[in-house]
C-alpha atoms as a PDB file:
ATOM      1  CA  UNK A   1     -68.075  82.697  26.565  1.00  0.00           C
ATOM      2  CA  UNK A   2     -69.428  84.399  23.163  1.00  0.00           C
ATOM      3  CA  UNK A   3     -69.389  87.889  23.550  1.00  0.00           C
ATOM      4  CA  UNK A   4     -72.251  90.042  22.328  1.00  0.00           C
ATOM      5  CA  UNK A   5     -71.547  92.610  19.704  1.00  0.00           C
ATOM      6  CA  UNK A   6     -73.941  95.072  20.644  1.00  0.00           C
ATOM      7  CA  UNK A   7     -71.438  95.459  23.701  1.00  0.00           C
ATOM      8  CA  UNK A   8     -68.418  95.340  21.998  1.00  0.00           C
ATOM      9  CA  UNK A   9     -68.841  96.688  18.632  1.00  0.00           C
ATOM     10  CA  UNK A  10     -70.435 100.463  19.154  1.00  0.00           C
ATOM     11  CA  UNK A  11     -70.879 101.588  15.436  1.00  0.00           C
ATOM     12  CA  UNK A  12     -69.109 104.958  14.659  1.00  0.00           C
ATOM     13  CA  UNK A  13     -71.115 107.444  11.622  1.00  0.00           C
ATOM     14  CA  UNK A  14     -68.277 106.142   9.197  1.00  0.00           C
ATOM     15  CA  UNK A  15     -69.003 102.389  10.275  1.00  0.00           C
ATOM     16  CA  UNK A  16     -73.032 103.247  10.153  1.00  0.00           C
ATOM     17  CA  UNK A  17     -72.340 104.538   6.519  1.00  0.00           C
ATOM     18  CA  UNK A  18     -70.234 102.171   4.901  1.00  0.00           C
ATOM     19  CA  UNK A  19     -72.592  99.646   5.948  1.00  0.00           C
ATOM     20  CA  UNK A  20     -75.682 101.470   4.927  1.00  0.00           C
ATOM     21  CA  UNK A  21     -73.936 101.827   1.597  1.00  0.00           C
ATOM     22  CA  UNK A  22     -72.431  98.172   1.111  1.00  0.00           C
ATOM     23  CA  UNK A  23     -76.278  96.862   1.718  1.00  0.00           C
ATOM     24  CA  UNK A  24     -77.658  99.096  -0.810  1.00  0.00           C
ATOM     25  CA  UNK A  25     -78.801  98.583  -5.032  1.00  0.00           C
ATOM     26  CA  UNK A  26     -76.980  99.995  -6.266  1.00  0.00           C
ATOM     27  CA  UNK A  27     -74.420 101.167  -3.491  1.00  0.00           C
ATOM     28  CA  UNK A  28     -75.645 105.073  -4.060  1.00  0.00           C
ATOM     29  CA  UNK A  29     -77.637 106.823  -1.173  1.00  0.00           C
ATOM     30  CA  UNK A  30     -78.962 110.577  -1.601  1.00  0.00           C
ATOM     31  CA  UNK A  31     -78.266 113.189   0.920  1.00  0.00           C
ATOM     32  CA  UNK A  32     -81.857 112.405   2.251  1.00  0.00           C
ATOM     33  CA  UNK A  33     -81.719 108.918   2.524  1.00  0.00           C
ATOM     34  CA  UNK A  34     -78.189 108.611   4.546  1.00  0.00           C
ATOM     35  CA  UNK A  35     -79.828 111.754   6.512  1.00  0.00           C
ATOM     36  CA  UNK A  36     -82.980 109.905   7.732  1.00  0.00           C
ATOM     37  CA  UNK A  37     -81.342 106.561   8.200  1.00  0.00           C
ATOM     38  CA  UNK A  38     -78.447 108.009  10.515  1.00  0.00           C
ATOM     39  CA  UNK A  39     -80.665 109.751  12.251  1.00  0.00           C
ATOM     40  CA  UNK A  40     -82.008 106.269  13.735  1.00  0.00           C
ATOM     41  CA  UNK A  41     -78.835 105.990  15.205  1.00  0.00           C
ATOM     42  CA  UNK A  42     -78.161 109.538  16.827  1.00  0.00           C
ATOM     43  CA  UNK A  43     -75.795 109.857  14.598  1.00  0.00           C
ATOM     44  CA  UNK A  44     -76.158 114.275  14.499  1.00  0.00           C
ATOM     45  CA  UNK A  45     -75.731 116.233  10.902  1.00  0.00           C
ATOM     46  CA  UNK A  46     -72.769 117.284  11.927  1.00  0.00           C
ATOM     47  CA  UNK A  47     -71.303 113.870  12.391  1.00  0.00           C
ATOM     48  CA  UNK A  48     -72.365 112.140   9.628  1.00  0.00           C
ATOM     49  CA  UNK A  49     -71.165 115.464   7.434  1.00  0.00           C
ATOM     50  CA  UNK A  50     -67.443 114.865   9.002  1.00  0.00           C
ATOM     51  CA  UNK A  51     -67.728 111.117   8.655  1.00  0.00           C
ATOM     52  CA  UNK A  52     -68.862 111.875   5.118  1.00  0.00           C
ATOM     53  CA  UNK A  53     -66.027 114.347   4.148  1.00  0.00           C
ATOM     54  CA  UNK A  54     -63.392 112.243   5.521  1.00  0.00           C
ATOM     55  CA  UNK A  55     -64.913 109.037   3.621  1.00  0.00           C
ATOM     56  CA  UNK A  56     -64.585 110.789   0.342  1.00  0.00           C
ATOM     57  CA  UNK A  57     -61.540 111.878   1.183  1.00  0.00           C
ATOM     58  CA  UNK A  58     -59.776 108.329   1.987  1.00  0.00           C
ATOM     59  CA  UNK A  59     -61.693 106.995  -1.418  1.00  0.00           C
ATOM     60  CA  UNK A  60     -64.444 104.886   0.495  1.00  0.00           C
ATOM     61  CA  UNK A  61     -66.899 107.083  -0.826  1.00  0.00           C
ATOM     62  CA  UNK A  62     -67.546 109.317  -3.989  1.00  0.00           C
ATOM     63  CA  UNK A  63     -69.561 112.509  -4.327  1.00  0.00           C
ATOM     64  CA  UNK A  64     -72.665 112.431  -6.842  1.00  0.00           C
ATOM     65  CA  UNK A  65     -75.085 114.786  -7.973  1.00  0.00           C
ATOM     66  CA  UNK A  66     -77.910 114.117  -4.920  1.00  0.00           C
ATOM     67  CA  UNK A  67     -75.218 112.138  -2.945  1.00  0.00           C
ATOM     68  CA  UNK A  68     -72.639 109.749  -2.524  1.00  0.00           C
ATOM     69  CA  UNK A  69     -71.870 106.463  -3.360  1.00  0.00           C
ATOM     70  CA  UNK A  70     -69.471 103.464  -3.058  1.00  0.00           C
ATOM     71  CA  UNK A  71     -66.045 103.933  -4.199  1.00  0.00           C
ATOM     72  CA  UNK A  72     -64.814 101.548  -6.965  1.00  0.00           C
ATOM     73  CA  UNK A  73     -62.580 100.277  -4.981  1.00  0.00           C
ATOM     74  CA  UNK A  74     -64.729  98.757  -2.366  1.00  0.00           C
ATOM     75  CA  UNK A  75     -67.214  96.996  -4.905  1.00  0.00           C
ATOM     76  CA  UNK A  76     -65.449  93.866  -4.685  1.00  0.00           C
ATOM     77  CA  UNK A  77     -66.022  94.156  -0.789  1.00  0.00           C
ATOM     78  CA  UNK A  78     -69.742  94.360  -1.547  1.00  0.00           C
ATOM     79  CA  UNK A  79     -69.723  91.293  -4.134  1.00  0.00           C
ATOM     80  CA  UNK A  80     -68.348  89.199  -1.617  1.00  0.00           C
ATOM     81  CA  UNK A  81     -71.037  90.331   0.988  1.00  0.00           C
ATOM     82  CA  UNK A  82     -73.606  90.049  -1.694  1.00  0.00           C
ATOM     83  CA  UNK A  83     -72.555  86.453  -2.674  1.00  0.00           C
ATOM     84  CA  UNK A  84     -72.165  85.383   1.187  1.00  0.00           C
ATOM     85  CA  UNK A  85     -75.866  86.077   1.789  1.00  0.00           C
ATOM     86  CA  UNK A  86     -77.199  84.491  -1.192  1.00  0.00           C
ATOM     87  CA  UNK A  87     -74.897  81.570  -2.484  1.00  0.00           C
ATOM     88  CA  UNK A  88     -75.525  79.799  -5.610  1.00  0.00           C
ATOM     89  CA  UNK A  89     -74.984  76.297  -4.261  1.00  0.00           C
ATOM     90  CA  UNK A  90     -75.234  73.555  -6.875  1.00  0.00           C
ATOM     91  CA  UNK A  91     -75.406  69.928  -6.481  1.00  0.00           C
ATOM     92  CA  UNK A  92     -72.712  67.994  -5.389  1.00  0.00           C
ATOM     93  CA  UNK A  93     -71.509  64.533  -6.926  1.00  0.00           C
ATOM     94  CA  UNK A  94     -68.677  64.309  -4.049  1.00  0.00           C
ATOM     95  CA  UNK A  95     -65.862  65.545  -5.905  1.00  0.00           C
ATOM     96  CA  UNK A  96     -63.496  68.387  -4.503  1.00  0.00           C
ATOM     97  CA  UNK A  97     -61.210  70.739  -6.115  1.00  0.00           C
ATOM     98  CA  UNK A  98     -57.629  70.454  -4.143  1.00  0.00           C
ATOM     99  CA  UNK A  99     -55.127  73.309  -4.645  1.00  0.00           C
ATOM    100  CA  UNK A 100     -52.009  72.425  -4.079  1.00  0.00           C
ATOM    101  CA  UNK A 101     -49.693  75.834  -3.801  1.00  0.00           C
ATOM    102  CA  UNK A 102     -46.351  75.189  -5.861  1.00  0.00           C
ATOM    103  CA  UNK A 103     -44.508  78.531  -5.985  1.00  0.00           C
ATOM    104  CA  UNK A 104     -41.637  79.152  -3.660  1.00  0.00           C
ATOM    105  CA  UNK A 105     -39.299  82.021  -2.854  1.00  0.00           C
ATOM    106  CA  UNK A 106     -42.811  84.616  -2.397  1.00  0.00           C
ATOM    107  CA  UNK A 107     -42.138  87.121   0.117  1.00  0.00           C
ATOM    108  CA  UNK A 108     -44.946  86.558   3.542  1.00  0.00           C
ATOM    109  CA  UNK A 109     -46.958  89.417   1.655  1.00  0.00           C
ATOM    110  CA  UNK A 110     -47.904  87.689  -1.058  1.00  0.00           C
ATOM    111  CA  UNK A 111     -48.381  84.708   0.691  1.00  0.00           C
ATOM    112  CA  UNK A 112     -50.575  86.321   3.290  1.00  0.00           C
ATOM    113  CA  UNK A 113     -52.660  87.496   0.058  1.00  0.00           C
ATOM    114  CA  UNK A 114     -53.176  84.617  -1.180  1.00  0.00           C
ATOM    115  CA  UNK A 115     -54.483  82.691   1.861  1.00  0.00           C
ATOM    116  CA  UNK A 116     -56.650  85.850   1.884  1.00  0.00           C
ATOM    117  CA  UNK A 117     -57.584  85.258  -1.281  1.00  0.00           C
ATOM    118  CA  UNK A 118     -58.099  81.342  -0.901  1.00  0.00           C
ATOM    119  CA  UNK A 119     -60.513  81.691   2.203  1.00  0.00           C
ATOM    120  CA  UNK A 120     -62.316  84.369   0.641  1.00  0.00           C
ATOM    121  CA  UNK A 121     -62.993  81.482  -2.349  1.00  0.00           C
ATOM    122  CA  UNK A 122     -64.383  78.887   1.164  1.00  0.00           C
ATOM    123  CA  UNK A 123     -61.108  76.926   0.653  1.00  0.00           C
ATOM    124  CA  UNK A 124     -60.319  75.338   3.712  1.00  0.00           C
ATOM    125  CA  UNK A 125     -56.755  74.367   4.458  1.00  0.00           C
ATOM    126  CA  UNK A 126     -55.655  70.661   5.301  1.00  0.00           C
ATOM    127  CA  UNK A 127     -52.191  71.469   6.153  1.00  0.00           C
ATOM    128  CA  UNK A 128     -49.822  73.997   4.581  1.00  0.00           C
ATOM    129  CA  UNK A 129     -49.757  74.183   0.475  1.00  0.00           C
ATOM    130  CA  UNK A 130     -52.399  71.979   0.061  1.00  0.00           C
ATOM    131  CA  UNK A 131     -56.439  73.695  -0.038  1.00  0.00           C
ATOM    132  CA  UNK A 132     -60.216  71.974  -0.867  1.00  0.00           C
ATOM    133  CA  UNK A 133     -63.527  72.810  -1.249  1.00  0.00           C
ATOM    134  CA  UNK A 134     -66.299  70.463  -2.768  1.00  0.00           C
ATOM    135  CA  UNK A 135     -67.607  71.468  -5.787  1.00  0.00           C
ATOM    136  CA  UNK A 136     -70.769  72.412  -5.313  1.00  0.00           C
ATOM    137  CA  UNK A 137     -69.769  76.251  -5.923  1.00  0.00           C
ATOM    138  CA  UNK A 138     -68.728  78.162  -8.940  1.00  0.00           C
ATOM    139  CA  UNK A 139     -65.570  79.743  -7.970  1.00  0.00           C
ATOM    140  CA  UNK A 140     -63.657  81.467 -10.855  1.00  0.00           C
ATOM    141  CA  UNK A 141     -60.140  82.043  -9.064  1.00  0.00           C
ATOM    142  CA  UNK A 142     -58.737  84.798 -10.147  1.00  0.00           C
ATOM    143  CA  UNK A 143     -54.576  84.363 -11.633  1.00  0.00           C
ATOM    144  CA  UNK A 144     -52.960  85.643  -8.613  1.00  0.00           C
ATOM    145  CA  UNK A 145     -54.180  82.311  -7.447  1.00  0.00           C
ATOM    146  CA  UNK A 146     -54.324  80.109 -10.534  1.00  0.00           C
ATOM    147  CA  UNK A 147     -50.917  81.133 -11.853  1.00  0.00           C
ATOM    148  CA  UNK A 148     -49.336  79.486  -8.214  1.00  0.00           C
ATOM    149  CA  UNK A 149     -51.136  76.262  -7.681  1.00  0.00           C
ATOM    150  CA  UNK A 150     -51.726  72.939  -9.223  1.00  0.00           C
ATOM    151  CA  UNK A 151     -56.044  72.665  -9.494  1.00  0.00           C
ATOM    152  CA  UNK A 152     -56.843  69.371  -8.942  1.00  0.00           C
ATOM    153  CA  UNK A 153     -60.124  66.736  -8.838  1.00  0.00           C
ATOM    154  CA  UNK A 154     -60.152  64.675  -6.219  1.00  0.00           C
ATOM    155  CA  UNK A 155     -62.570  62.091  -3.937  1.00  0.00           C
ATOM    156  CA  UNK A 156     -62.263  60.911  -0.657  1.00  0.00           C
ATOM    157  CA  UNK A 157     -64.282  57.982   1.223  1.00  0.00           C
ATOM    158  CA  UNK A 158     -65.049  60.107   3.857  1.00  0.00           C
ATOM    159  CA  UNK A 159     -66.368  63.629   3.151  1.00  0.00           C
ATOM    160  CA  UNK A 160     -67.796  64.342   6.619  1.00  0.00           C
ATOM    161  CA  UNK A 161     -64.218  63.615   8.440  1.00  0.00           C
ATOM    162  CA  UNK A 162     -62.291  66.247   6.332  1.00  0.00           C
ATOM    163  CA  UNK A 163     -64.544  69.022   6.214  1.00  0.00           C
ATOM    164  CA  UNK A 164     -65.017  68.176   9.648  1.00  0.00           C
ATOM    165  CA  UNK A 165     -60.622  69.008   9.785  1.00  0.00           C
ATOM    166  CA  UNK A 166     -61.102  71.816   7.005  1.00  0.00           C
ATOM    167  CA  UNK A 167     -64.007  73.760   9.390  1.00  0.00           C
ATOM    168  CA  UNK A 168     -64.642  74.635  12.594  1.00  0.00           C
ATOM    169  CA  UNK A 169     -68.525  73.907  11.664  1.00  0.00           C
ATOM    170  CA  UNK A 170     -69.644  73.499  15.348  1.00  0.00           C
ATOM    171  CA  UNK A 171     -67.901  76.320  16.451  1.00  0.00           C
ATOM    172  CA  UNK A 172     -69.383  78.650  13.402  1.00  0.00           C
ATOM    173  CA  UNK A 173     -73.228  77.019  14.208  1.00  0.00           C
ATOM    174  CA  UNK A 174     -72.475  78.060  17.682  1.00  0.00           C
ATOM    175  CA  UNK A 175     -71.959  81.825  17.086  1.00  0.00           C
ATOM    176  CA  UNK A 176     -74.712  81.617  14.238  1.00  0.00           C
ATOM    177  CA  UNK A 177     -76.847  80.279  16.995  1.00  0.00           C
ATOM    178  CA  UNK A 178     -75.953  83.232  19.842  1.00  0.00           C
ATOM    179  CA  UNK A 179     -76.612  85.527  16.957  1.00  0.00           C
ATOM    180  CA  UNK A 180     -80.263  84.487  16.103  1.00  0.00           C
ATOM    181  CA  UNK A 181     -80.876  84.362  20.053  1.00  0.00           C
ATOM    182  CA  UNK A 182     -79.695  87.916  20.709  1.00  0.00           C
ATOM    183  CA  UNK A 183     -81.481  89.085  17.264  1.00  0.00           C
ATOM    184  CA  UNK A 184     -84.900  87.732  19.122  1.00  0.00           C
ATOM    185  CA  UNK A 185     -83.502  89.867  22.094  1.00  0.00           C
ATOM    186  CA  UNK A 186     -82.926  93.514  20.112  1.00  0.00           C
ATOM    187  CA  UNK A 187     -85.717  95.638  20.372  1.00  0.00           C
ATOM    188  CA  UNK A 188     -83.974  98.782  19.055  1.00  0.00           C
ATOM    189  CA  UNK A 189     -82.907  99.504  15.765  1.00  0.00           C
ATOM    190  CA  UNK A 190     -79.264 100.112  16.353  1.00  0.00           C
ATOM    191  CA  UNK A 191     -79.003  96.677  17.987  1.00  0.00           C
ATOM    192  CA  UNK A 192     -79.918  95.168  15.033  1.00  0.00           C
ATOM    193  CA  UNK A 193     -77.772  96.908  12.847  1.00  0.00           C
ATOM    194  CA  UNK A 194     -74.977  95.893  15.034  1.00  0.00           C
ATOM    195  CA  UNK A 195     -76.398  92.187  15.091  1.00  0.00           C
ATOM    196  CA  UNK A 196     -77.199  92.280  10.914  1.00  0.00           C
ATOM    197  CA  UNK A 197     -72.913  93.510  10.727  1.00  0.00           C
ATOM    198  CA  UNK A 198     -72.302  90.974  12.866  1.00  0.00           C
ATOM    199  CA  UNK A 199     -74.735  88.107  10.820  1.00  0.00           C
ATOM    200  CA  UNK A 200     -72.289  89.652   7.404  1.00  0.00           C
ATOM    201  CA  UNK A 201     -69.122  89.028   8.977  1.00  0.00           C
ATOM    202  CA  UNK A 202     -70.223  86.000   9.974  1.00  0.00           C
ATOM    203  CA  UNK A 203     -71.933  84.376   6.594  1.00  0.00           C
ATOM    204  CA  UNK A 204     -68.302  85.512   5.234  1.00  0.00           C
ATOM    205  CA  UNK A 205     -66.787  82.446   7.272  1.00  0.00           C
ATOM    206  CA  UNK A 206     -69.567  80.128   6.154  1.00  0.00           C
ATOM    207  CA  UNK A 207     -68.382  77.510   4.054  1.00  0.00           C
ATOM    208  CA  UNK A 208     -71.436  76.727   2.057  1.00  0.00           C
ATOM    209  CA  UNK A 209     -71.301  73.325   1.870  1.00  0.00           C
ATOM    210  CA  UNK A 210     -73.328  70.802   0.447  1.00  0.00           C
ATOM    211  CA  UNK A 211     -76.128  69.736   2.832  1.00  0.00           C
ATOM    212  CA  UNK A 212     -74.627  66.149   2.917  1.00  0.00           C
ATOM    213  CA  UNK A 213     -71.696  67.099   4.872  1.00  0.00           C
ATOM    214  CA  UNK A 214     -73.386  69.671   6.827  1.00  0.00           C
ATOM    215  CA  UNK A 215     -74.369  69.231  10.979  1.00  0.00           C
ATOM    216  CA  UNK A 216     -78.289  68.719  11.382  1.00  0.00           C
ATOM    217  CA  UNK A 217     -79.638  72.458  12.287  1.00  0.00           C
ATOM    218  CA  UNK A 218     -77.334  73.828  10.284  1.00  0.00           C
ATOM    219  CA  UNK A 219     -78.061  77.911  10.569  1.00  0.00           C
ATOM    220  CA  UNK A 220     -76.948  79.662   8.090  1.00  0.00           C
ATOM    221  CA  UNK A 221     -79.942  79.955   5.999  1.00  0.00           C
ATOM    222  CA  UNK A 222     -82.031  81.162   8.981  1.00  0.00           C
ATOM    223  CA  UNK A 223     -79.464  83.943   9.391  1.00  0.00           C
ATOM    224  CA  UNK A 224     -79.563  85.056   5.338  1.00  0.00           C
ATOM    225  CA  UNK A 225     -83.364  84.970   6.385  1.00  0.00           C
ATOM    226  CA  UNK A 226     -83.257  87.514   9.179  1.00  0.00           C
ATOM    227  CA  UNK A 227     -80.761  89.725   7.489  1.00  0.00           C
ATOM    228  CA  UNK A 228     -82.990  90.021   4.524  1.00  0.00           C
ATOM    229  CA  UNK A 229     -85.444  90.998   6.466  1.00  0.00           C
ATOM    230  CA  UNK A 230     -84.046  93.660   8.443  1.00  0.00           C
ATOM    231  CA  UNK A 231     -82.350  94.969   4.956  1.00  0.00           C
ATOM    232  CA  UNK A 232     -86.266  95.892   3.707  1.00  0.00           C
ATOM    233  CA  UNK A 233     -87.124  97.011   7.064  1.00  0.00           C
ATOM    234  CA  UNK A 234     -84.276  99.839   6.351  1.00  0.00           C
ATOM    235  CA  UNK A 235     -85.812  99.938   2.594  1.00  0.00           C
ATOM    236  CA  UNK A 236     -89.194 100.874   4.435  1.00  0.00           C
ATOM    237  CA  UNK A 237     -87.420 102.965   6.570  1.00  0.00           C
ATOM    238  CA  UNK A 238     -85.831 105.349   4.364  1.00  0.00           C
ATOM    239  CA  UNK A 239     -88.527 105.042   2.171  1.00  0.00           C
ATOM    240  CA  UNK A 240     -91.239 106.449   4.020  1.00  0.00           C
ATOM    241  CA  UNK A 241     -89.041 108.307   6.230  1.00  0.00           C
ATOM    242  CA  UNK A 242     -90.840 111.964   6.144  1.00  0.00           C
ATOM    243  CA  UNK A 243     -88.009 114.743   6.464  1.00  0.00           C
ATOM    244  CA  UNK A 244     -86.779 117.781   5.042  1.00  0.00           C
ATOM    245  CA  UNK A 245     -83.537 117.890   2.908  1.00  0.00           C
ATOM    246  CA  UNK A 246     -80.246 119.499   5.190  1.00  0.00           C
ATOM    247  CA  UNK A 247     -77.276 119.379   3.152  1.00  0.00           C
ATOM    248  CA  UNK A 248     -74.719 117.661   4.461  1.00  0.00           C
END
């Protein structure tokens, strides 16, 4: 049974910030803004200041002049976010890029890292060593990745049977469906904050593949939709949210 995440995933002030902060353009908020948005969540000025404090002092967050924003080393975090609800999908003339892993003797570390790295990229994995995607993405793999595998071209005679082995796709429309029905369900704000975290995480695992070897009602672009949406309603929110200034 899927399990809701507005019953399993309470969001902390630290959780509440970092994700204010990853959906914002650039990823600065002022002492106002992060004041009249936590508030939504009864999230006290006492909390957030503690959750702030300790942020800065991990290096999620750094101080500014009015108030704090992302830390440099979490921008690559917020890229991959960025780029998972708004893919630049090209067209597709059925080829696939294989990766076929040729180093040996790498310790599980950086093996774990680069399978990191490779699903990050929407590589799906056909047995162990061996990685594809169709090319209907621009993917610039970094050399922790290209300095270990072969990059190959390939074709196959029947697209929809291996990414049907690469991907779980009914199991990911599944969840992306339960999302959408409990985001028609949340009333309150810090539902659908929950539910919008949840729709992130979520668009991370998408694939983006071309719509030929996609399931009819695919929903991925239905959830981009709805978390757009709620990302201006917090624009209007902290916008034309009318408070005075505490220091945090």
């Amino acid at each position: 049974m899927l399990e809701n995440p507005v019953d399993h995933h309470p969001m902390t002030a630290r959780s509440v910030i970092l994700s204010l902060l990853l959906g914002a353009h650039p990823a600065e908020l002022s002492v106002r803004e992060i004041r009249s948005l936590t508030t939504l969540f009864g999230i006290s000025d006492t909390t957030a200041r503690v959750a702030l404090t300790r942020m800065v002092s991990a290096g999620d967050l750094a101080r500014t002049e009015s108030g704090y924003r992302l830390a440099e080393r979490l921008q690559a975090r917020q890229l991959r976010q960025d780029e998972a609800c708004d893919p630049h999908r090209g067209s597709w003339d059925g080829t696939w890029t294989q990766l076929v892993i040729t180093s040996v003797g790498r310790d599980a570390r950086d093996r774990n890292e680069l399978r990191t790295t490779l699903r990050q990229s929407r590589f799906g994995e056909l047995r162990e060593g061996v990685w594809l995607r169709p090319e209907n993405l621009e993917i610039d793999l970094p050399p922790s990745v290209t300095d270990h595998v072969w990059v190959l071209h390939t074709r196959t005679d029947q697209p929809e049977a291996l990414a049907a082995q690469l991907w779980d796709l009914p199991g990911w429309s599944r969840y992306a469906a339960a999302l959408l029905r409990w985001w028609d369900q949340a009333d309150a704000i810090p539902a659908r904050f929950v539910l919008a975290a949840a729709m992130v995480r979520h668009l991370l695992a998408d694939p983006v593949l071309p719509d030929e070897l996609l399931p009819a009602d695919w929903p991925a672009d239905e959830i981009r939709s709805r978390y757009r949406e709620f990302k201006d309603e917090l624009v209007t929110l902290r916008d034309t949210a009318e408070m005075e200034e505490v220091p945090l």
